[in-house]
Every structure is written in C-alpha cells, then in structure tokens.
C-alpha atoms as a PDB file:
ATOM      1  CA  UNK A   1     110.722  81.082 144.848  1.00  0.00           C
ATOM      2  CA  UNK A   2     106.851  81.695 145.847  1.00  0.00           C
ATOM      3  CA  UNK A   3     108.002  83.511 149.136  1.00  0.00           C
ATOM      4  CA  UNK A   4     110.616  85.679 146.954  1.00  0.00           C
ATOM      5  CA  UNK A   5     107.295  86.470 144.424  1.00  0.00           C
ATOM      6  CA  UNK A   6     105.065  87.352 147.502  1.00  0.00           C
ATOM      7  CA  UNK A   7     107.759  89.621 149.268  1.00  0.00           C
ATOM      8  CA  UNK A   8     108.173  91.487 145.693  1.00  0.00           C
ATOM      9  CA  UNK A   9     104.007  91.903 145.142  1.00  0.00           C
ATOM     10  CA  UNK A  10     103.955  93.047 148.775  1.00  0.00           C
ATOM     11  CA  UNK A  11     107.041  95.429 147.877  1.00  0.00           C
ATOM     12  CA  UNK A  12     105.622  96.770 144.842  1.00  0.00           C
ATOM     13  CA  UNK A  13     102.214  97.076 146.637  1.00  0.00           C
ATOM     14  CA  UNK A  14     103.164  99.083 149.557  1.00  0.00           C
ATOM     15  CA  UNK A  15     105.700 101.532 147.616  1.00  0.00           C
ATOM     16  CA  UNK A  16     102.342 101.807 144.955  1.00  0.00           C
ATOM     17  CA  UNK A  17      99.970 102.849 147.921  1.00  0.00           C
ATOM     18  CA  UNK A  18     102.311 105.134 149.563  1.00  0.00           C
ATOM     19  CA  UNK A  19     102.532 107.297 145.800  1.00  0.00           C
ATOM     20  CA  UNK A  20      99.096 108.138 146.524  1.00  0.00           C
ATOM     21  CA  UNK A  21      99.246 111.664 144.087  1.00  0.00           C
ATOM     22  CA  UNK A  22     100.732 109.277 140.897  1.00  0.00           C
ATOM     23  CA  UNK A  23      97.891 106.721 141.707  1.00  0.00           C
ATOM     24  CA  UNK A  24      95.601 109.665 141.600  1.00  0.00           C
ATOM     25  CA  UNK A  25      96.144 110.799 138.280  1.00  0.00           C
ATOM     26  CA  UNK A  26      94.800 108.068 136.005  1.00  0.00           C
ATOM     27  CA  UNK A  27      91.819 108.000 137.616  1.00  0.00           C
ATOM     28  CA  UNK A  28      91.342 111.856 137.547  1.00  0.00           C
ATOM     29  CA  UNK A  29      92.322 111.560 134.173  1.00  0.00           C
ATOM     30  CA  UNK A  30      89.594 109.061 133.724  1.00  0.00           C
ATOM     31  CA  UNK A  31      86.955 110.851 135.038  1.00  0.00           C
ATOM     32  CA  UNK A  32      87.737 114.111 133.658  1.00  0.00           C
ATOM     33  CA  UNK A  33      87.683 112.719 129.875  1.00  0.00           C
ATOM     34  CA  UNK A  34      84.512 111.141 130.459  1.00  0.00           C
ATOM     35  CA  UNK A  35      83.188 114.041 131.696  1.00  0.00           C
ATOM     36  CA  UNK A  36      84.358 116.381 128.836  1.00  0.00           C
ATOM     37  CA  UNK A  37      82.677 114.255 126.724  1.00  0.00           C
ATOM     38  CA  UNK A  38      78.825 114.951 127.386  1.00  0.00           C
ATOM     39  CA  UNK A  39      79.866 118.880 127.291  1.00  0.00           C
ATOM     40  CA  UNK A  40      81.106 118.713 123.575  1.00  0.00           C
ATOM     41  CA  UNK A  41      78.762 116.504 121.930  1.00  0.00           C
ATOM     42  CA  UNK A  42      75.667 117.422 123.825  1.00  0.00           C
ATOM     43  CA  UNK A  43      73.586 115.578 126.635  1.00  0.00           C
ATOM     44  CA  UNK A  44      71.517 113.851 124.210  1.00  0.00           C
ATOM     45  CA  UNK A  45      70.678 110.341 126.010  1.00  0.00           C
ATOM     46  CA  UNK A  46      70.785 108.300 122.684  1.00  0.00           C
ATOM     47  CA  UNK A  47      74.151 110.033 121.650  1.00  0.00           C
ATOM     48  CA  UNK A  48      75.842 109.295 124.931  1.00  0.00           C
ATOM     49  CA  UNK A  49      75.044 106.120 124.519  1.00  0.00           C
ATOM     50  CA  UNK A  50      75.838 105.299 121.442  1.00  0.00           C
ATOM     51  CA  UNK A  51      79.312 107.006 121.761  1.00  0.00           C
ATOM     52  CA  UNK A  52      79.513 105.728 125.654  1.00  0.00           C
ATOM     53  CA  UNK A  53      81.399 102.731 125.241  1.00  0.00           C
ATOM     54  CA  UNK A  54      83.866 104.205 122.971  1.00  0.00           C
ATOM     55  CA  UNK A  55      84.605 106.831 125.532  1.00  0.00           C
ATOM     56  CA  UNK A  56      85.083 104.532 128.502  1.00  0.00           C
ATOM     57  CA  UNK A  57      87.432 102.311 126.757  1.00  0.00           C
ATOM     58  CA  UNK A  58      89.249 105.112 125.199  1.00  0.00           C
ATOM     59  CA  UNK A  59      89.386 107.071 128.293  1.00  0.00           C
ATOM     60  CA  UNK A  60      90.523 104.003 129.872  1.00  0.00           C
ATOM     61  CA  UNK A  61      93.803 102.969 127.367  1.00  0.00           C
ATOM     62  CA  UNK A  62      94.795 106.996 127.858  1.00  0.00           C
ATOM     63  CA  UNK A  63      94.620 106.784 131.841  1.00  0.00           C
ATOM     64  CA  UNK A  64      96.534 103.293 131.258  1.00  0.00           C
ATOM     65  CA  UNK A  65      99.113 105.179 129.239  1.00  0.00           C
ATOM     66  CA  UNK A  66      99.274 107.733 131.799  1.00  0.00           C
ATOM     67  CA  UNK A  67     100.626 105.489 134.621  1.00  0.00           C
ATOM     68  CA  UNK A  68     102.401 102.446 132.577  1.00  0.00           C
ATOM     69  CA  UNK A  69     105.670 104.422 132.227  1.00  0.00           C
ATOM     70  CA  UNK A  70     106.227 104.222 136.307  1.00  0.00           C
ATOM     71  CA  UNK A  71     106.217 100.313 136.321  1.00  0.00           C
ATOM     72  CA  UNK A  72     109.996  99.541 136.387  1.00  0.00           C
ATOM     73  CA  UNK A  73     111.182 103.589 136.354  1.00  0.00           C
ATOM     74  CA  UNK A  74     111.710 103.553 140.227  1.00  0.00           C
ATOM     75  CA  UNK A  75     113.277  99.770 140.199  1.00  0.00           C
ATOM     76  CA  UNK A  76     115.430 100.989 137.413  1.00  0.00           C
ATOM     77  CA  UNK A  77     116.282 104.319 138.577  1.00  0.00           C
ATOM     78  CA  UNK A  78     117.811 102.891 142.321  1.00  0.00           C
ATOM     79  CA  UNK A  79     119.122  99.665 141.080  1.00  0.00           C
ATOM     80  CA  UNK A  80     116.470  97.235 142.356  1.00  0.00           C
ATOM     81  CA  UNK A  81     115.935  95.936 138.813  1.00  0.00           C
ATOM     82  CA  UNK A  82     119.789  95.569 138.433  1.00  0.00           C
ATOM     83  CA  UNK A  83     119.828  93.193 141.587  1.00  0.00           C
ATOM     84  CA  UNK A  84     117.222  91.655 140.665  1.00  0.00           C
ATOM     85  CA  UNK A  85     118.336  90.476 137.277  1.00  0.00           C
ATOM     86  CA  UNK A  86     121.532  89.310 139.426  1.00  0.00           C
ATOM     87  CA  UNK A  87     119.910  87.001 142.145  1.00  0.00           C
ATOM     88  CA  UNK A  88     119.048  84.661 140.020  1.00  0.00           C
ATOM     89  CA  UNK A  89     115.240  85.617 140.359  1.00  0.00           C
ATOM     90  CA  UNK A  90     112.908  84.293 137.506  1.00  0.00           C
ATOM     91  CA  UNK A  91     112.720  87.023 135.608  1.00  0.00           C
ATOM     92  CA  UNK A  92     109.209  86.390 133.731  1.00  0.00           C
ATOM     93  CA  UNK A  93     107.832  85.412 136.956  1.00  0.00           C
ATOM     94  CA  UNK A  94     109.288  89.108 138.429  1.00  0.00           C
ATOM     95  CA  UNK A  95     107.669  90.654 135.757  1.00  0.00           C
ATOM     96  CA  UNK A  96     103.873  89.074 135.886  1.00  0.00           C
ATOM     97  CA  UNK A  97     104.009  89.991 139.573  1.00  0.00           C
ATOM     98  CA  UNK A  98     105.119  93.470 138.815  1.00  0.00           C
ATOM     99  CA  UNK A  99     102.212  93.883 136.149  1.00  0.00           C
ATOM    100  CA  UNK A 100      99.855  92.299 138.175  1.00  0.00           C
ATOM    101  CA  UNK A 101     100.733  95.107 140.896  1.00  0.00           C
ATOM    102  CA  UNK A 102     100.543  97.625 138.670  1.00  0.00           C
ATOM    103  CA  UNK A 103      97.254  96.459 137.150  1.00  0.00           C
ATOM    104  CA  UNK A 104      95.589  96.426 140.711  1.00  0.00           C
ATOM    105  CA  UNK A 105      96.552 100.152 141.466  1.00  0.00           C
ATOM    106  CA  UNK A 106      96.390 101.882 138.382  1.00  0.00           C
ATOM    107  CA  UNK A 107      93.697  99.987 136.440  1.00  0.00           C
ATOM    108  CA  UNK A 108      91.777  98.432 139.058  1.00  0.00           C
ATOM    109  CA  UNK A 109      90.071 101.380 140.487  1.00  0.00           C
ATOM    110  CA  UNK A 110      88.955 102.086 137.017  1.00  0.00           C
ATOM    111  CA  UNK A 111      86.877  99.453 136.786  1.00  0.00           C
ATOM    112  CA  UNK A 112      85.384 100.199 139.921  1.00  0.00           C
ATOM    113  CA  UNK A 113      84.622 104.031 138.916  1.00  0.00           C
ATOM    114  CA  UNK A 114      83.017 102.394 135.446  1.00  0.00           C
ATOM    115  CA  UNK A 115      79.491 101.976 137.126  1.00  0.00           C
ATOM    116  CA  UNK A 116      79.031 105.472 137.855  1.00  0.00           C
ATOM    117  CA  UNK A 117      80.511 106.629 134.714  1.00  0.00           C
ATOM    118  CA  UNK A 118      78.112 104.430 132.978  1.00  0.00           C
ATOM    119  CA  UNK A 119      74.974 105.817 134.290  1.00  0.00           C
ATOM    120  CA  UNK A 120      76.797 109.335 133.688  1.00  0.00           C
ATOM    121  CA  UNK A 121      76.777 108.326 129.824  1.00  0.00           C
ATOM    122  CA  UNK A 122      73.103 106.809 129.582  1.00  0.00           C
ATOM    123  CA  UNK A 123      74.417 103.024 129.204  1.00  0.00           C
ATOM    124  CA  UNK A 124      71.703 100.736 130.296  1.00  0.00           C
ATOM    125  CA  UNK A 125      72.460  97.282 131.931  1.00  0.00           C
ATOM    126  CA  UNK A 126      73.400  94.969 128.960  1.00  0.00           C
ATOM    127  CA  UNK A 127      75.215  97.750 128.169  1.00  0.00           C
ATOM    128  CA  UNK A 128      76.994  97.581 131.421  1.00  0.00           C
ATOM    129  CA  UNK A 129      77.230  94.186 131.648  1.00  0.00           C
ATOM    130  CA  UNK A 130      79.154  93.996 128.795  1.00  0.00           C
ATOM    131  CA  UNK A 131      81.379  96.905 129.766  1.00  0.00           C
ATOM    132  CA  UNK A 132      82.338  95.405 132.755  1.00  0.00           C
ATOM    133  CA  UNK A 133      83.380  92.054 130.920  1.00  0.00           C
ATOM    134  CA  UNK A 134      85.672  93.450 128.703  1.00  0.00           C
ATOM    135  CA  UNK A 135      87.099  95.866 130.800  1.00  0.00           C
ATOM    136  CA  UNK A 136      87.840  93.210 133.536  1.00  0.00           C
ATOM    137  CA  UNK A 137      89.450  90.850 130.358  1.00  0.00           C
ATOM    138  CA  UNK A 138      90.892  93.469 128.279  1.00  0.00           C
ATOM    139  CA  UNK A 139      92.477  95.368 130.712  1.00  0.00           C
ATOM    140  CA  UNK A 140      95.015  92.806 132.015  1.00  0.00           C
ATOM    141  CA  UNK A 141      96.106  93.083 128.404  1.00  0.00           C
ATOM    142  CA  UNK A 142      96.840  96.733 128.117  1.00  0.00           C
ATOM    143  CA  UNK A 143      99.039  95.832 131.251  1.00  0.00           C
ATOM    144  CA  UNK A 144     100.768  93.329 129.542  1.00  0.00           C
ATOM    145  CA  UNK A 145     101.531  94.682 126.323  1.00  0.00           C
ATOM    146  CA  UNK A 146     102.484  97.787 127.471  1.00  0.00           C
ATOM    147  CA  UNK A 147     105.204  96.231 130.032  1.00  0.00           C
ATOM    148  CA  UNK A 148     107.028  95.502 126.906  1.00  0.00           C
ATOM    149  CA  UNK A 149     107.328  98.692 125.503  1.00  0.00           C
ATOM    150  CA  UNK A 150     107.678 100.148 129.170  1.00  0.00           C
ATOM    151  CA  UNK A 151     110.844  97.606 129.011  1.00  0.00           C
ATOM    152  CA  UNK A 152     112.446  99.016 125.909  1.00  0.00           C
ATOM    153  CA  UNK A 153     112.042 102.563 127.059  1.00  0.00           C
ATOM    154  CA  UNK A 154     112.877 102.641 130.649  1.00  0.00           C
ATOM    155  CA  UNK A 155     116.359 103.194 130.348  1.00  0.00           C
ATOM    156  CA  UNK A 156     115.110 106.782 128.104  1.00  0.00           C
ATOM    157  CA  UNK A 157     114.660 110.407 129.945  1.00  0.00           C
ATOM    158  CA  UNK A 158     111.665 111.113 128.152  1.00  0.00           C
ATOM    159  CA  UNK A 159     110.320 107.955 127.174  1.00  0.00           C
ATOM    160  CA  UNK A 160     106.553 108.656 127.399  1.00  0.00           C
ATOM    161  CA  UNK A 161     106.058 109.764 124.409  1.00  0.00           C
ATOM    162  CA  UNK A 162     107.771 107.055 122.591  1.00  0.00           C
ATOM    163  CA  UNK A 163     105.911 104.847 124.870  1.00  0.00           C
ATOM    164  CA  UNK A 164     102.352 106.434 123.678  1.00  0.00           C
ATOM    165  CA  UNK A 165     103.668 105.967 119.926  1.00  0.00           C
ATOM    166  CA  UNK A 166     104.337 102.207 120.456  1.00  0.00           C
ATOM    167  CA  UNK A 167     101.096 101.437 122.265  1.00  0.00           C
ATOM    168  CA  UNK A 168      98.503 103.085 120.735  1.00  0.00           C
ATOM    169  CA  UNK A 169      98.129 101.449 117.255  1.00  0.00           C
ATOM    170  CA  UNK A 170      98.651  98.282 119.259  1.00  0.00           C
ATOM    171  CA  UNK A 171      95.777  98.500 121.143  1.00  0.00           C
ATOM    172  CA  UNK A 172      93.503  99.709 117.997  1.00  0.00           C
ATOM    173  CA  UNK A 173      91.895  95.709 117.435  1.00  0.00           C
ATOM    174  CA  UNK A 174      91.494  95.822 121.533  1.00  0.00           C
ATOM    175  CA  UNK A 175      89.395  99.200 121.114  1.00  0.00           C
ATOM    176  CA  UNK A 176      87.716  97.654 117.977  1.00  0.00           C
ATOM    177  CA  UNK A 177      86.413  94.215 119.825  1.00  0.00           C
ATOM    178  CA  UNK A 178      85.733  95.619 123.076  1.00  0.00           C
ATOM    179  CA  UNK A 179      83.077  98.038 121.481  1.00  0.00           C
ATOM    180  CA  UNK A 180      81.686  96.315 119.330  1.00  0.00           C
ATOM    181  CA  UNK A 181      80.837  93.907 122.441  1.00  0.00           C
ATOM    182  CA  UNK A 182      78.718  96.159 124.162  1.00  0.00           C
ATOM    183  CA  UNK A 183      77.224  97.504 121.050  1.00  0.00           C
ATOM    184  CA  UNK A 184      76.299  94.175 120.362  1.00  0.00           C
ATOM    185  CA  UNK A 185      74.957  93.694 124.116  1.00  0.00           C
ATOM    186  CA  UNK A 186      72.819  97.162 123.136  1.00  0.00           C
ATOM    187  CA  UNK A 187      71.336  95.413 120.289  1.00  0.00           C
ATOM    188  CA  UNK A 188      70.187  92.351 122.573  1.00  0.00           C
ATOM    189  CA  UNK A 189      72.504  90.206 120.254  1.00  0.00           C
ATOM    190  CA  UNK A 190      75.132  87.654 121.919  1.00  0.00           C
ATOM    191  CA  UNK A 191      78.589  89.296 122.076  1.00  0.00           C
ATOM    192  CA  UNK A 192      80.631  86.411 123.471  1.00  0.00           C
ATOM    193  CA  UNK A 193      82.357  85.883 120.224  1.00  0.00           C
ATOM    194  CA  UNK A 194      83.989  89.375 120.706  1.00  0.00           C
ATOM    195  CA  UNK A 195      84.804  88.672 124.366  1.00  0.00           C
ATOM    196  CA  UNK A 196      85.985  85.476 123.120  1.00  0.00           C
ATOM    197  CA  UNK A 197      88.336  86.974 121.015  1.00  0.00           C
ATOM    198  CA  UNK A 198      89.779  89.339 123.728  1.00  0.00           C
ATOM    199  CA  UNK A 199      90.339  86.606 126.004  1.00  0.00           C
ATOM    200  CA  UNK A 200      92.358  84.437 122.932  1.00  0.00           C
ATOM    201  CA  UNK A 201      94.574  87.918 122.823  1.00  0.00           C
ATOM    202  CA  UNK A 202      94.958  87.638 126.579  1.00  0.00           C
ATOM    203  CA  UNK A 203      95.922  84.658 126.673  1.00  0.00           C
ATOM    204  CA  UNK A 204      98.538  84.710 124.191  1.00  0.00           C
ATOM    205  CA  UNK A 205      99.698  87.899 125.700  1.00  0.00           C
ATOM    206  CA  UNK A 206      99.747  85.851 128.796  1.00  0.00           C
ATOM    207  CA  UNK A 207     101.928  83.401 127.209  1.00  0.00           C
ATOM    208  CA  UNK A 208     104.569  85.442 125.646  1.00  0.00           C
ATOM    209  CA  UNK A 209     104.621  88.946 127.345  1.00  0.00           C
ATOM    210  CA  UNK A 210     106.105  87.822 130.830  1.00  0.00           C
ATOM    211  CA  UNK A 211     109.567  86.664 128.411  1.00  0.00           C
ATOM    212  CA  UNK A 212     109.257  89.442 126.033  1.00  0.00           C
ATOM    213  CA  UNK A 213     109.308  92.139 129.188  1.00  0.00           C
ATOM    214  CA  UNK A 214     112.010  90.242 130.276  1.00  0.00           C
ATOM    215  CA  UNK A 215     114.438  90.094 127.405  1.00  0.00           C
ATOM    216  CA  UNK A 216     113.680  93.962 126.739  1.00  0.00           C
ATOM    217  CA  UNK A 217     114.850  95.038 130.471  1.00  0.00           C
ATOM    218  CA  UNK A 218     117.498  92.877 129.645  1.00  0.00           C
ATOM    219  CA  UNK A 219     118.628  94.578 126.535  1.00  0.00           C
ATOM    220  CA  UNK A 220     117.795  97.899 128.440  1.00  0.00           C
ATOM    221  CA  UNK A 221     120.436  97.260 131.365  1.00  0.00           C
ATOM    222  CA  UNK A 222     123.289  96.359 128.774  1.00  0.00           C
END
C-alpha cells in the first residue's frame, strides 16, 4: 500500500510540474493582489500594515481558490479516478496524498513569496513571524476543506463558481483567527491561543476530510 501511495505522490507530482502555466497563475494572482493593494489605499507605512495581514491571507484563500478546482479534474476527466476507485486503493489515503500534492505546488510557493510580500506591505518581524505560522498551519486546511467541495463539483462543466460559493464563507473563522494572530503579534501580545485554535481546526479537518473527499467522488462517479 505505501509503494502504491508513493508511485501516486510521484504521479501527481510530475504531471503538477510539467503544467508549469496553471502552477503559474496562483502565484501571479498572489502577487498581483498584493500589489494592487498599496496603489488603492495609499503607501502609508502604518496603513499597510495594519491592513497587511488581511491582504496576504485574503490574497492567499483567492489564489487557493484559483487552483483547487484542477485537483481531481484531470484524474476525473481520463478515468484515472475511475480506476482508482476500482483497485481497491484506500481511498482516504488516495486523497491525503493527492491534497498533499496539490498543497506543495499550488500553496507552497506562496508561502515562500510571503517574505517579500511582507516587507512590500511594511510588516515588521513579529508581524512576520506570525504570518508565517499561520500560513504554514492554516493553509493545509484550505487544502483540505476545499478537496471536499472540489469532490462534489468535479463531475460539473463549470464548477468554479459553485466551488468559490461553497468555500468562501467556510473559510471566514480561518480569515478571522489567522489575523487576529498577527495583529496580536503587532501588539507584542501572545497569539498562540489563535494559532492554537487553527491547528484544533486542522486537525479535525485532518480527521474527517480524507473520508468526506472520498464519499463525495464517490457520489460524483455514480
């Protein structure tokens, strides 16, 4: 079962990295709504970074958005998620590998861009700090949740929208926690309650999404 898992990651992987324009897009997506931002508000340091984390993580949900309704489109649209479903494969352990892939392409480099972005938007380093840790534990859940909706819409032509409707409000107490973190870190106060709290959702999202992707490509294929 492990070397079935590892051949799918390295599947998924390589077919991922070999779309370089679709991996692309979220993260010029990313940077151009971050950048936008600055030019409508104004280039005030003490506004940018007051609405800096907001931006980031919004920016960041949007770009997530933008890529989450390729994660079983191609395996659906050839068949692969058919077979799949017939081998006999662990289905919830197909799906955590396929998020995980997906995380690592599409999400992944956000993180990495968030350091320049930062200093773009006047955060200073608590400020950063803080950014980084809820990005790195809150962003694993966007990929999670998201699956299942991406589940119940594959088998739809224009399902991105739909998929947008679902998600959004969902990810509203995310949004909430996450910046009030690193406003918290900005005030020198502790904000590992709030980080707390994002992991508890991860975890439980952990827990039950990897089942509840399942079942909804399930009830997608019938």
């Amino acid at each position: 079962m492990t070397a079935m898992l590892m051949a799918i990651f390295k599947r998924d992987l390589a077919l991922a990295i070999r779309q370089r324009a679709e991996l692309l897009q979220p993260m010029m997506f990313f940077v151009l709504v971050i950048s936008l931002f600055p030019l409508g508000v104004g280039p005030g340091p003490e506004t940018l970074q007051k609405i800096g984390p907001g931006v980031i993580w919004v920016a960041a949900i949007l770009s997530s958005l933008l890529g989450m309704e390729r994660l079983f489109r191609d395996d659906f649209q050839d068949g692969t998620l058919e077979q799949l479903m017939l081998s006999g494969a662990p289905m919830p352990l197909v799906c955590v590998v396929k998020v995980l892939v997906h995380w690592l392409v599409s999400i992944f480099p956000l993180i990495l861009l968030s350091p320049l972005l930062g200093v773009f938007l006047n955060l200073n380093l608590a400020m950063y700090w803080a950014l980084l840790a809820t990005l790195l534990v809150g962003t694993p859940l966007l990929s999670l949740v998201g699956a299942v909706a991406v589940g119940l819409t594959v088998g739809l032509q224009k399902g991105g929208v739909l998929l947008a409707l679902l998600l959004l409000p969902v990810f509203v107490p995310l949004l909430i926690f996450a910046t009030a973190a690193v406003d918290a870190a900005s005030l020198q106060l502790p904000y590992t309650a709030h980080l707390g709290l994002i992991g508890a959702m991860l975890l439980l999202a952990f827990a039950l999404a990897p089942v509840a992707i399942a079942y909804a490509l399930k009830v997608s294929q019938s």
